[in-house]
PDB file of N, CA and C in Angstrom:
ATOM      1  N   UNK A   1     -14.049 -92.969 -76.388  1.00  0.00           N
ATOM      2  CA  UNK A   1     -12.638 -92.984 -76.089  1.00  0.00           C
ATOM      3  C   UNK A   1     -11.916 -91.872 -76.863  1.00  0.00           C
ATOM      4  N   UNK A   2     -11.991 -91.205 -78.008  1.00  0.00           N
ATOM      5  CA  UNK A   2     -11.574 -90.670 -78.777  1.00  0.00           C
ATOM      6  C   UNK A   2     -11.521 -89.744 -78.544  1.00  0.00           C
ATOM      7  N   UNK A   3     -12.814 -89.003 -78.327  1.00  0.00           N
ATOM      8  CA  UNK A   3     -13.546 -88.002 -77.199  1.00  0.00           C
ATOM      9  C   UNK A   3     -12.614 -87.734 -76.550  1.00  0.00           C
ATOM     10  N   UNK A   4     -12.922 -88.158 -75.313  1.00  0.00           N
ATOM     11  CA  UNK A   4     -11.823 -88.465 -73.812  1.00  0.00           C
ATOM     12  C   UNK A   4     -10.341 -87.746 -74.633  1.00  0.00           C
ATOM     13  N   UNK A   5      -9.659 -88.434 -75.404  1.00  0.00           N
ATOM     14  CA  UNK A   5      -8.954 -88.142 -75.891  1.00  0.00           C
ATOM     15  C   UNK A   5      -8.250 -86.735 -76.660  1.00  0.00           C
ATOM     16  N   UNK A   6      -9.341 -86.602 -77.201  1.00  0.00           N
ATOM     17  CA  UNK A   6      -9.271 -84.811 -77.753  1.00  0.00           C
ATOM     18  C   UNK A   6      -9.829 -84.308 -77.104  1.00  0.00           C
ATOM     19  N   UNK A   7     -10.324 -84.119 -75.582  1.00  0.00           N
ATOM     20  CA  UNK A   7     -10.701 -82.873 -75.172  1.00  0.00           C
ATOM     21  C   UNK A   7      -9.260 -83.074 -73.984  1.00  0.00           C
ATOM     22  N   UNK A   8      -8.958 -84.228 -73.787  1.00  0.00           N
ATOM     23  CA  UNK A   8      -7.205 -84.130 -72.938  1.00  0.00           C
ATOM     24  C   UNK A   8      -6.739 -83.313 -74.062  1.00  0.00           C
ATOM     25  N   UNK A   9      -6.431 -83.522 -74.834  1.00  0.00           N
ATOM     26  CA  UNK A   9      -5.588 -82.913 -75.721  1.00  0.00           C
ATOM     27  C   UNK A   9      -5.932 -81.196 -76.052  1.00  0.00           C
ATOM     28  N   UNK A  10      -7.380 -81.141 -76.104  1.00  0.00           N
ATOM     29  CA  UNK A  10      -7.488 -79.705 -76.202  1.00  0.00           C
ATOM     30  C   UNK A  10      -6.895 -79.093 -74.666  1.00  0.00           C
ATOM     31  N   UNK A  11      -7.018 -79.496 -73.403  1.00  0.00           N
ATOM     32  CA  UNK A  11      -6.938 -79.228 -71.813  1.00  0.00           C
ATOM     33  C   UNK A  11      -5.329 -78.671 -72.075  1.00  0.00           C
ATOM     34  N   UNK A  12      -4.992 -79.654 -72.676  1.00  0.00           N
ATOM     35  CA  UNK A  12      -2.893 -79.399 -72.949  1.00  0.00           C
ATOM     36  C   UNK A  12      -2.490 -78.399 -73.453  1.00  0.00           C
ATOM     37  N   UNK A  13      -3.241 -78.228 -74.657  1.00  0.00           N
ATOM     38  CA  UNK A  13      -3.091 -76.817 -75.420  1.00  0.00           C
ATOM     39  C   UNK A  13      -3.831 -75.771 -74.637  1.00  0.00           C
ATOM     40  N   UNK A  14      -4.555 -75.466 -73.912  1.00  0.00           N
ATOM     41  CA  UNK A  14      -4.751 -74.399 -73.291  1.00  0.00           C
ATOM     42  C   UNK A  14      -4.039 -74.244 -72.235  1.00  0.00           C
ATOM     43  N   UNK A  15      -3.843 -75.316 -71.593  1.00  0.00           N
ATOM     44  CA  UNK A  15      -2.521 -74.900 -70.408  1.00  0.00           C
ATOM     45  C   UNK A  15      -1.493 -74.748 -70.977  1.00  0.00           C
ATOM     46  N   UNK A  16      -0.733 -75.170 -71.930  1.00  0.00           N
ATOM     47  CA  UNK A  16       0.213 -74.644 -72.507  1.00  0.00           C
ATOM     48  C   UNK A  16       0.414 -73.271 -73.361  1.00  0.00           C
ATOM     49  N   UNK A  17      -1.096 -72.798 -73.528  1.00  0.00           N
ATOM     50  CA  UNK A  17      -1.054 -71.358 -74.147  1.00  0.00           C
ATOM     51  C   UNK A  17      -1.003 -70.165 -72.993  1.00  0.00           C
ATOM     52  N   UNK A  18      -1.816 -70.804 -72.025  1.00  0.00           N
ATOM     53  CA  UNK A  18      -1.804 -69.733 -70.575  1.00  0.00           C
ATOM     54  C   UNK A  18      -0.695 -69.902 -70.141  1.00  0.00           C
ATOM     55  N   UNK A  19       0.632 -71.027 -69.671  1.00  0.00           N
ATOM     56  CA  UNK A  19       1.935 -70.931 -69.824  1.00  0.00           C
ATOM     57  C   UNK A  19       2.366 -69.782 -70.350  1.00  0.00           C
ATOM     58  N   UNK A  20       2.649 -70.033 -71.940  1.00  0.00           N
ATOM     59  CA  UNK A  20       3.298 -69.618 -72.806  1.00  0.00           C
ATOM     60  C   UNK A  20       2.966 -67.745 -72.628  1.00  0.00           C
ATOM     61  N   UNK A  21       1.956 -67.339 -72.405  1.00  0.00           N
ATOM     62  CA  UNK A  21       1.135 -66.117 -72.123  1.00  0.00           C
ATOM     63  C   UNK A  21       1.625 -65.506 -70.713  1.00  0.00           C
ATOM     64  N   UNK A  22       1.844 -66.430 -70.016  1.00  0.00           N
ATOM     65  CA  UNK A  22       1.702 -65.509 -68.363  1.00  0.00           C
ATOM     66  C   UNK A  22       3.354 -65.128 -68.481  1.00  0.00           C
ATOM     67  N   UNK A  23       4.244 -66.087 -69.525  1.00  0.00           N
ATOM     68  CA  UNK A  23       5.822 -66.014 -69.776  1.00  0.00           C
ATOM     69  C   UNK A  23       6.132 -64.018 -70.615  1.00  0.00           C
ATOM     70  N   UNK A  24       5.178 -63.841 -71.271  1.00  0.00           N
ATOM     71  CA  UNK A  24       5.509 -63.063 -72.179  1.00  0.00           C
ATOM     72  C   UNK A  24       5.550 -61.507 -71.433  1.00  0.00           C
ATOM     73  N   UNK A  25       6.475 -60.762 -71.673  1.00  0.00           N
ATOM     74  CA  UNK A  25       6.990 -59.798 -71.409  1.00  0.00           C
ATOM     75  C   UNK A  25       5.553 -58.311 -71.486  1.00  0.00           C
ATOM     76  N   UNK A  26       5.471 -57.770 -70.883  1.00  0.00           N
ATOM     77  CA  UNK A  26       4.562 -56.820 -70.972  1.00  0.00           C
ATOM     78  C   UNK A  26       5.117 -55.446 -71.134  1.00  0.00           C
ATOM     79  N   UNK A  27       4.115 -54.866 -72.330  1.00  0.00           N
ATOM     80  CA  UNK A  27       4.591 -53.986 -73.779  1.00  0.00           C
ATOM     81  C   UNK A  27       4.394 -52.408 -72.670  1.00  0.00           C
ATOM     82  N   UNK A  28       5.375 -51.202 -72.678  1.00  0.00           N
ATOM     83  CA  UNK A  28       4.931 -50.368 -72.117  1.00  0.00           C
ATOM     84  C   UNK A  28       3.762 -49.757 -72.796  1.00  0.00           C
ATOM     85  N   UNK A  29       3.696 -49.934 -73.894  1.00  0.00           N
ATOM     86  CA  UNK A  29       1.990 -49.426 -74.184  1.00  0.00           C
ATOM     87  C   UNK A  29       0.567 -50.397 -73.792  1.00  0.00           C
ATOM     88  N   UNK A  30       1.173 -51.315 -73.511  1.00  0.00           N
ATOM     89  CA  UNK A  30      -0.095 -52.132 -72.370  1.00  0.00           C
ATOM     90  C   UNK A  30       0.039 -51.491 -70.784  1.00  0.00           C
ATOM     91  N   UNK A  31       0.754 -51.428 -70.147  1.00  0.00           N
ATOM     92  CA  UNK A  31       0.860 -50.843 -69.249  1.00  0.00           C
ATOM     93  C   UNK A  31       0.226 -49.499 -68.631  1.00  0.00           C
ATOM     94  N   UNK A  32       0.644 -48.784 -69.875  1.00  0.00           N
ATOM     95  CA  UNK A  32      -0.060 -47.502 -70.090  1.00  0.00           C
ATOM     96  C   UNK A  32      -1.725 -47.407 -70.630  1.00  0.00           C
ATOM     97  N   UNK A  33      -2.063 -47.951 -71.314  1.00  0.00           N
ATOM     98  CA  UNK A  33      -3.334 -48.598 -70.987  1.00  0.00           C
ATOM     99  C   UNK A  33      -4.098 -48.951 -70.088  1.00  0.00           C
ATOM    100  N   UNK A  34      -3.505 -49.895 -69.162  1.00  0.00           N
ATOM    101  CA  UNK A  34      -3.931 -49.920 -67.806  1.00  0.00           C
ATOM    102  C   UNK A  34      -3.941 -49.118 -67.075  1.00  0.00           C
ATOM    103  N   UNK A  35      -2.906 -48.276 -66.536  1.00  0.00           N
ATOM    104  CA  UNK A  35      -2.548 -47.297 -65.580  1.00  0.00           C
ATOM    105  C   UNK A  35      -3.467 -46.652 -66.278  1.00  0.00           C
ATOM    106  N   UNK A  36      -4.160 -46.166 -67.780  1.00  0.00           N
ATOM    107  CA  UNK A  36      -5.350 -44.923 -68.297  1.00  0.00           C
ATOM    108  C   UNK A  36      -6.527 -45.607 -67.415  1.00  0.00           C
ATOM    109  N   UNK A  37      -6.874 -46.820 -67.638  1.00  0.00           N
ATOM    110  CA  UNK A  37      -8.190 -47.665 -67.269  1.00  0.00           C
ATOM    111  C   UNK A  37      -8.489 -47.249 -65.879  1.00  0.00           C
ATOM    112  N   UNK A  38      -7.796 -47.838 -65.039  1.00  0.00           N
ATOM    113  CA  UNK A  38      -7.213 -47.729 -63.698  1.00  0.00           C
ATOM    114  C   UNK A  38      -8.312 -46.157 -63.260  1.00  0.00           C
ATOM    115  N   UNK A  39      -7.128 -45.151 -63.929  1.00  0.00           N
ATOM    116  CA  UNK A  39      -7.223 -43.909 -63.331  1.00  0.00           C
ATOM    117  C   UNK A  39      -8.950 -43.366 -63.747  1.00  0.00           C
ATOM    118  N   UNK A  40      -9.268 -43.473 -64.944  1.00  0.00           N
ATOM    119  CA  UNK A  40     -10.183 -43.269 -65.356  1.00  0.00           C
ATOM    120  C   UNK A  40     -11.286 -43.645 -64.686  1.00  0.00           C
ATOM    121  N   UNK A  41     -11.200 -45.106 -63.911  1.00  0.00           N
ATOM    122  CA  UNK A  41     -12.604 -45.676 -63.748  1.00  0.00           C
ATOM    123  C   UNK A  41     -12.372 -45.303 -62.196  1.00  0.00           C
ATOM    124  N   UNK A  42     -11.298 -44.782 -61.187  1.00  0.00           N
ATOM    125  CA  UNK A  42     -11.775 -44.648 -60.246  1.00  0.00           C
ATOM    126  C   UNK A  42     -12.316 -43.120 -59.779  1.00  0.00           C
ATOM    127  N   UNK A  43     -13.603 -43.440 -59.142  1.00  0.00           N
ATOM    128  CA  UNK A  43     -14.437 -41.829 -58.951  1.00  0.00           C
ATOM    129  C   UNK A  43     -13.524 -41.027 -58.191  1.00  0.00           C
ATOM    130  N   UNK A  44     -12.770 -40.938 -57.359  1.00  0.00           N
ATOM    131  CA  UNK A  44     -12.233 -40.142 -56.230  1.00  0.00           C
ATOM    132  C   UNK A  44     -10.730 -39.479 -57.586  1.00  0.00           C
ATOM    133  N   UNK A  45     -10.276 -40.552 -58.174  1.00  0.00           N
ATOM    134  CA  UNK A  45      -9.283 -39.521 -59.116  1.00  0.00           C
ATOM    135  C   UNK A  45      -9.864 -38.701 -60.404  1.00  0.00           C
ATOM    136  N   UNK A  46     -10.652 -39.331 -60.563  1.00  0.00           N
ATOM    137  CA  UNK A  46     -11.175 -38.977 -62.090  1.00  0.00           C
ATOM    138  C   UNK A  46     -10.321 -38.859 -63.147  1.00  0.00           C
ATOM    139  N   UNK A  47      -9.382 -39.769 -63.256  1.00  0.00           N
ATOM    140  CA  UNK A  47      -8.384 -39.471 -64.738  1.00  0.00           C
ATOM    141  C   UNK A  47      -8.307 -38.909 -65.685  1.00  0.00           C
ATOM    142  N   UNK A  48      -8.926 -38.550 -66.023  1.00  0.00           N
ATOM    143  CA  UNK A  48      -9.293 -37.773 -67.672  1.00  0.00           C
ATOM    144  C   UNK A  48      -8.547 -36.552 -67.494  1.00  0.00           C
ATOM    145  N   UNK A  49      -8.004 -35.956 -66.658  1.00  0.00           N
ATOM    146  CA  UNK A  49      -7.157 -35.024 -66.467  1.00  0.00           C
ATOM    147  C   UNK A  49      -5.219 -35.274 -66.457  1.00  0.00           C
ATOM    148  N   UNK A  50      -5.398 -36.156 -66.628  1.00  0.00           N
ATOM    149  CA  UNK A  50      -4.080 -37.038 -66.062  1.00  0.00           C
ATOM    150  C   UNK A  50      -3.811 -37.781 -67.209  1.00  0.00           C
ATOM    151  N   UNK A  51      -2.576 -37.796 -67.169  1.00  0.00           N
ATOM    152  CA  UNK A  51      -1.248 -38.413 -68.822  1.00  0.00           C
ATOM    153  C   UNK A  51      -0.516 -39.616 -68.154  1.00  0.00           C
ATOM    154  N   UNK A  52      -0.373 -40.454 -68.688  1.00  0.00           N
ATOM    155  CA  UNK A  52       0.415 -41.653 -67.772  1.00  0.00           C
ATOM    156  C   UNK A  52       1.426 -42.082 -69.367  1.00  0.00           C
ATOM    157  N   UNK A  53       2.555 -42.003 -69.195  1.00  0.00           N
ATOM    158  CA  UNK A  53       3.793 -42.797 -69.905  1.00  0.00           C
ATOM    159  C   UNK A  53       4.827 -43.829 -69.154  1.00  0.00           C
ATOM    160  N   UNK A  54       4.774 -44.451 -69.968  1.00  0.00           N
ATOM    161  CA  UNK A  54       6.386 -45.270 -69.662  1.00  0.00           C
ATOM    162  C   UNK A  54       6.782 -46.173 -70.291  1.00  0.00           C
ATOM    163  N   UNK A  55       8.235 -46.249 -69.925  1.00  0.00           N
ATOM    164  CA  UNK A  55       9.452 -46.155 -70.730  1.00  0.00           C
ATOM    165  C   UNK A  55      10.375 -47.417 -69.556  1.00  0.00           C
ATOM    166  N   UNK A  56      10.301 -48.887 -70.297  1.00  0.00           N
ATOM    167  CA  UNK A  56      10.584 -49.819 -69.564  1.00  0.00           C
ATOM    168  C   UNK A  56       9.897 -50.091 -68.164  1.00  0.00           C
ATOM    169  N   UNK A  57       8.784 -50.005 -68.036  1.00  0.00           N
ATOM    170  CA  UNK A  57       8.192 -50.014 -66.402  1.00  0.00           C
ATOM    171  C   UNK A  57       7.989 -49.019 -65.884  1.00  0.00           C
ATOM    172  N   UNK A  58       8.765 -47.754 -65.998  1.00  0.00           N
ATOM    173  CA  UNK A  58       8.617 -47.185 -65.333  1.00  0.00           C
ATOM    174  C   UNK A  58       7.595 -45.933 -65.829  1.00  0.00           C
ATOM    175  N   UNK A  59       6.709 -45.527 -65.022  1.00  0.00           N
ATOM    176  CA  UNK A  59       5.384 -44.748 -65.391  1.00  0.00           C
ATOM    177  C   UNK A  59       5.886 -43.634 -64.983  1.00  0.00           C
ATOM    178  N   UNK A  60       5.490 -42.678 -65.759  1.00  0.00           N
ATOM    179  CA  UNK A  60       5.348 -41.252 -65.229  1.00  0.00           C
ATOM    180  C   UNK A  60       4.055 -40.631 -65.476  1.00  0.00           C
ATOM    181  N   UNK A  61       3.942 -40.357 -64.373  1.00  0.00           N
ATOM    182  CA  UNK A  61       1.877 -39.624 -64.419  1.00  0.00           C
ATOM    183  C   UNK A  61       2.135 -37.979 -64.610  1.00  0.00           C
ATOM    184  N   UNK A  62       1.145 -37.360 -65.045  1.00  0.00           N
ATOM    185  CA  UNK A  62       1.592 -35.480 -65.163  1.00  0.00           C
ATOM    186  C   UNK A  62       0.233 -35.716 -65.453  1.00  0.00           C
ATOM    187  N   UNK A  63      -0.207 -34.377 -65.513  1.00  0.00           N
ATOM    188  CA  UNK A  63      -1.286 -33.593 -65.184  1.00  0.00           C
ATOM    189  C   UNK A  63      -2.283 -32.511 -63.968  1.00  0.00           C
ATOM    190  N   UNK A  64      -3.553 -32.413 -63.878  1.00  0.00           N
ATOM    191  CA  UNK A  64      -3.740 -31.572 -62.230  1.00  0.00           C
ATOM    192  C   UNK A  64      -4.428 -32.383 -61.481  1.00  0.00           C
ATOM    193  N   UNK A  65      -4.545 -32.366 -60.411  1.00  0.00           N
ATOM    194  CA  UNK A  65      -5.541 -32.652 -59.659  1.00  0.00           C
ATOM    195  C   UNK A  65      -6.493 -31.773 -58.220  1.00  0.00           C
ATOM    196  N   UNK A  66      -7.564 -31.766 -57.858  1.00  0.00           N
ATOM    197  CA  UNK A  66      -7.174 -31.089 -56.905  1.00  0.00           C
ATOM    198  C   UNK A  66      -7.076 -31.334 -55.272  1.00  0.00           C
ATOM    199  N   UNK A  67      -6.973 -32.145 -55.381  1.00  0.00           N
ATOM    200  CA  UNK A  67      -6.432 -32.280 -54.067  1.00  0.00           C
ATOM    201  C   UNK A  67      -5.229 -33.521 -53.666  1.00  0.00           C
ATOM    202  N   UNK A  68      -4.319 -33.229 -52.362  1.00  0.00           N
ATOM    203  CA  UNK A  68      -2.982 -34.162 -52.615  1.00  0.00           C
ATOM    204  C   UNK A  68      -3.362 -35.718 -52.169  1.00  0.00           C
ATOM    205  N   UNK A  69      -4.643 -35.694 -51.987  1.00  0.00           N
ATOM    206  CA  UNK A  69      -5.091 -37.134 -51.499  1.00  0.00           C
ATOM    207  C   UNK A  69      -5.472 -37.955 -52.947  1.00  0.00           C
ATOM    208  N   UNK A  70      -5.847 -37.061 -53.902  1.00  0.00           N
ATOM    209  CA  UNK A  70      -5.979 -37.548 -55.620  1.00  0.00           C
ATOM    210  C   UNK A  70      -4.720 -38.248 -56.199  1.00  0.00           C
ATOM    211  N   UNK A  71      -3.842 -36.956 -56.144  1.00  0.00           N
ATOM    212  CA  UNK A  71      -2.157 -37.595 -56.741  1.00  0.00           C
ATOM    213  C   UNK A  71      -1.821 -38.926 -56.328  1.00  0.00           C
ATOM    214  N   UNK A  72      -2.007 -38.837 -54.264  1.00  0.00           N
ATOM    215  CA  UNK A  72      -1.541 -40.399 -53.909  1.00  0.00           C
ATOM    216  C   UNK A  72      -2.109 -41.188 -54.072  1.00  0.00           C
ATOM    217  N   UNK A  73      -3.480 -41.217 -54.132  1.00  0.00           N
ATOM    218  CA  UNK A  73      -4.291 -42.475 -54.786  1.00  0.00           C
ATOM    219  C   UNK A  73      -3.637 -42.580 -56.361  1.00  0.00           C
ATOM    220  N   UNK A  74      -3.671 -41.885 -57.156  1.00  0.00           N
ATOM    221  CA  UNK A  74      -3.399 -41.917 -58.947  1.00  0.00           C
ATOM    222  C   UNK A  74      -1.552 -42.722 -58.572  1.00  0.00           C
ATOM    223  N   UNK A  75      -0.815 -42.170 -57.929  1.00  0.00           N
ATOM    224  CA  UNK A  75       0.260 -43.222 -57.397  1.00  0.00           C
ATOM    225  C   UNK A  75       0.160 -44.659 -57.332  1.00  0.00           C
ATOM    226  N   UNK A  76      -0.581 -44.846 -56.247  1.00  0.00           N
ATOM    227  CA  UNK A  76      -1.278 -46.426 -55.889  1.00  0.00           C
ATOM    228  C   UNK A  76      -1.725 -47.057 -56.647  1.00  0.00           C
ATOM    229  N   UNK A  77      -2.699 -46.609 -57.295  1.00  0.00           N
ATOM    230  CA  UNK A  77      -3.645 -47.126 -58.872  1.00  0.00           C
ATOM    231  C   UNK A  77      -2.501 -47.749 -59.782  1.00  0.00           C
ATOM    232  N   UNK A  78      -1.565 -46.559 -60.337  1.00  0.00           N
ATOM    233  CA  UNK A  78      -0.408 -47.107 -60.986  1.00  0.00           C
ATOM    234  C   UNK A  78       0.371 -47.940 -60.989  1.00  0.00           C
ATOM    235  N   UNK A  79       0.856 -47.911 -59.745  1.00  0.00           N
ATOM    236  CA  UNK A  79       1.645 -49.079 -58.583  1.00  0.00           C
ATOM    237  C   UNK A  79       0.919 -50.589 -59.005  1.00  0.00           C
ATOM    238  N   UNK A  80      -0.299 -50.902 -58.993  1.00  0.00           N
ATOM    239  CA  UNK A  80      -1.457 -52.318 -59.121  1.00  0.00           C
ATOM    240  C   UNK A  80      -0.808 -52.754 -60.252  1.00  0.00           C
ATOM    241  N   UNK A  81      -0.499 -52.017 -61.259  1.00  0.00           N
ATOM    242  CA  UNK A  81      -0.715 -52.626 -62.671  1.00  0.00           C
ATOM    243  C   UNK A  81       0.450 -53.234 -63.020  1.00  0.00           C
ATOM    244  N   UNK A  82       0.298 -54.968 -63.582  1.00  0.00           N
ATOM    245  CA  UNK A  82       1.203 -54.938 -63.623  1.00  0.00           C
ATOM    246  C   UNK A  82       2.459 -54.917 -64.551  1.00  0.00           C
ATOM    247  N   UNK A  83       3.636 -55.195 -64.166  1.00  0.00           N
ATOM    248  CA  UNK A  83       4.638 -54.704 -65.526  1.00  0.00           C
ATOM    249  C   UNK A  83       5.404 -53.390 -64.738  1.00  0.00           C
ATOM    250  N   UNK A  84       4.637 -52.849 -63.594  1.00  0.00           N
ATOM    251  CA  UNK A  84       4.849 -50.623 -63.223  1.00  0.00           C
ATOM    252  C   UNK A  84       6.036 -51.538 -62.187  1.00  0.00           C
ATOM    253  N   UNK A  85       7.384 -50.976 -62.648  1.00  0.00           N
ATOM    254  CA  UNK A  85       8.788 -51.186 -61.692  1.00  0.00           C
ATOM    255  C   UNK A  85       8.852 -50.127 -61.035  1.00  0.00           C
ATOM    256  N   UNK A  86       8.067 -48.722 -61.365  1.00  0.00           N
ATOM    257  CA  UNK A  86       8.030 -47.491 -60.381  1.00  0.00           C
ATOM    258  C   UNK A  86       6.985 -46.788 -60.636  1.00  0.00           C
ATOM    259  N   UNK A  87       6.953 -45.562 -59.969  1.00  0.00           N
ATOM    260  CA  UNK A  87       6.470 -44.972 -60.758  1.00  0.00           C
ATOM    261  C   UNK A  87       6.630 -43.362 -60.393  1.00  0.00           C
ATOM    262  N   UNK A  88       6.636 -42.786 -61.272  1.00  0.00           N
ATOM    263  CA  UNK A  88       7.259 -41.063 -60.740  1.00  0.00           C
ATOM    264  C   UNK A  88       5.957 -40.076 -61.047  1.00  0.00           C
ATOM    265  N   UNK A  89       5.683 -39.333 -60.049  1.00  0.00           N
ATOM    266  CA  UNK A  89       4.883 -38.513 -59.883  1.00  0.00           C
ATOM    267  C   UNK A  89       4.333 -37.489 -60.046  1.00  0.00           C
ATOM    268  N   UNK A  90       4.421 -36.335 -61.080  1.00  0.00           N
ATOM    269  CA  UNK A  90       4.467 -35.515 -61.720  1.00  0.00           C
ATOM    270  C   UNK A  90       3.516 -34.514 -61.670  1.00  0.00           C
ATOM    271  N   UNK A  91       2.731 -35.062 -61.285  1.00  0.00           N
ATOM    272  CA  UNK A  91       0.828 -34.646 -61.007  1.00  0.00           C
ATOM    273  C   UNK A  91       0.651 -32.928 -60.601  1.00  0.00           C
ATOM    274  N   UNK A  92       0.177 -32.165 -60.434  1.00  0.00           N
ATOM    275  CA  UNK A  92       0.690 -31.162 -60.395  1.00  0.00           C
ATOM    276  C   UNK A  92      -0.730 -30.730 -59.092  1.00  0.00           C
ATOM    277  N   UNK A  93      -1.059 -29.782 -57.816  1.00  0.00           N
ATOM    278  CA  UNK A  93      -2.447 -29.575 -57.632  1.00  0.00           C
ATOM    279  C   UNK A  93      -2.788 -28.288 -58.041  1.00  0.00           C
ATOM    280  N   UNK A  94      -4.173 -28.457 -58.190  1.00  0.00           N
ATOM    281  CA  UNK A  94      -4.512 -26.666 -58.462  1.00  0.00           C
ATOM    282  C   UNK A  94      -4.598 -25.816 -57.293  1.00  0.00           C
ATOM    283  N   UNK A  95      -3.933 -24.733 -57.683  1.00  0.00           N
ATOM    284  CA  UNK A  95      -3.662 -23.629 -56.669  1.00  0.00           C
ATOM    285  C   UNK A  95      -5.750 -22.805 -56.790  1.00  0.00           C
ATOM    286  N   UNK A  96      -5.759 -23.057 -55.274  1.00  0.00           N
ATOM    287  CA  UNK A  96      -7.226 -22.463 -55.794  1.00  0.00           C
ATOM    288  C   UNK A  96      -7.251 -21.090 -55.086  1.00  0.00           C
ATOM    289  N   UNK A  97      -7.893 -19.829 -55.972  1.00  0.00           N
ATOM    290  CA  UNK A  97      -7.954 -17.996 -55.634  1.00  0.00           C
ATOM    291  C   UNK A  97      -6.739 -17.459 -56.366  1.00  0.00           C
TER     292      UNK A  97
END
């Protein structure tokens, strides 16, 4: 019975911590974190070329890419994460010759 008892009781405190957690405001340096993760792990953008900031939600990406189908995906990617209220585009392509 006791048992029974403290593992209800542990069940409470974890739903009340995932509550308390899903409530809490998300830090623009978490954000930016993500939007790095994001860009980094997908093959078609390759991030590592690419800067992502922001400043209340809103992201700003800069760096090159080369081609304009990269930038709008690195857009989209950004867009997923969440906490991103916009995001502005900055990305630059390489002029190639």
């Amino acid at each position: 019975m006791i048992s029974k008892i403290c593992a209800l009781l542990t069940l409470i405190c974890l739903a009340a911590t995932v509550c308390l957690a899903a409530n809490k405001p998300i830090t623009d340096d978490a954000i930016v974190d993500q939007v790095r993760i994001k860009l980094s792990a997908d093959a078609e953008v390759k991030g590592g070329a690419l800067q992502a900031e922001s400043k209340q939600g809103v992201v700003t990406l800069t760096g090159t890419v080369e081609t304009a189908r990269q930038k709008d995906k690195a857009t989209r990617l950004a867009k997923k994460v969440k906490g991103v209220k916009q995001v502005i585009n900055n990305i630059e392509i390489k002029k190639h010759g």
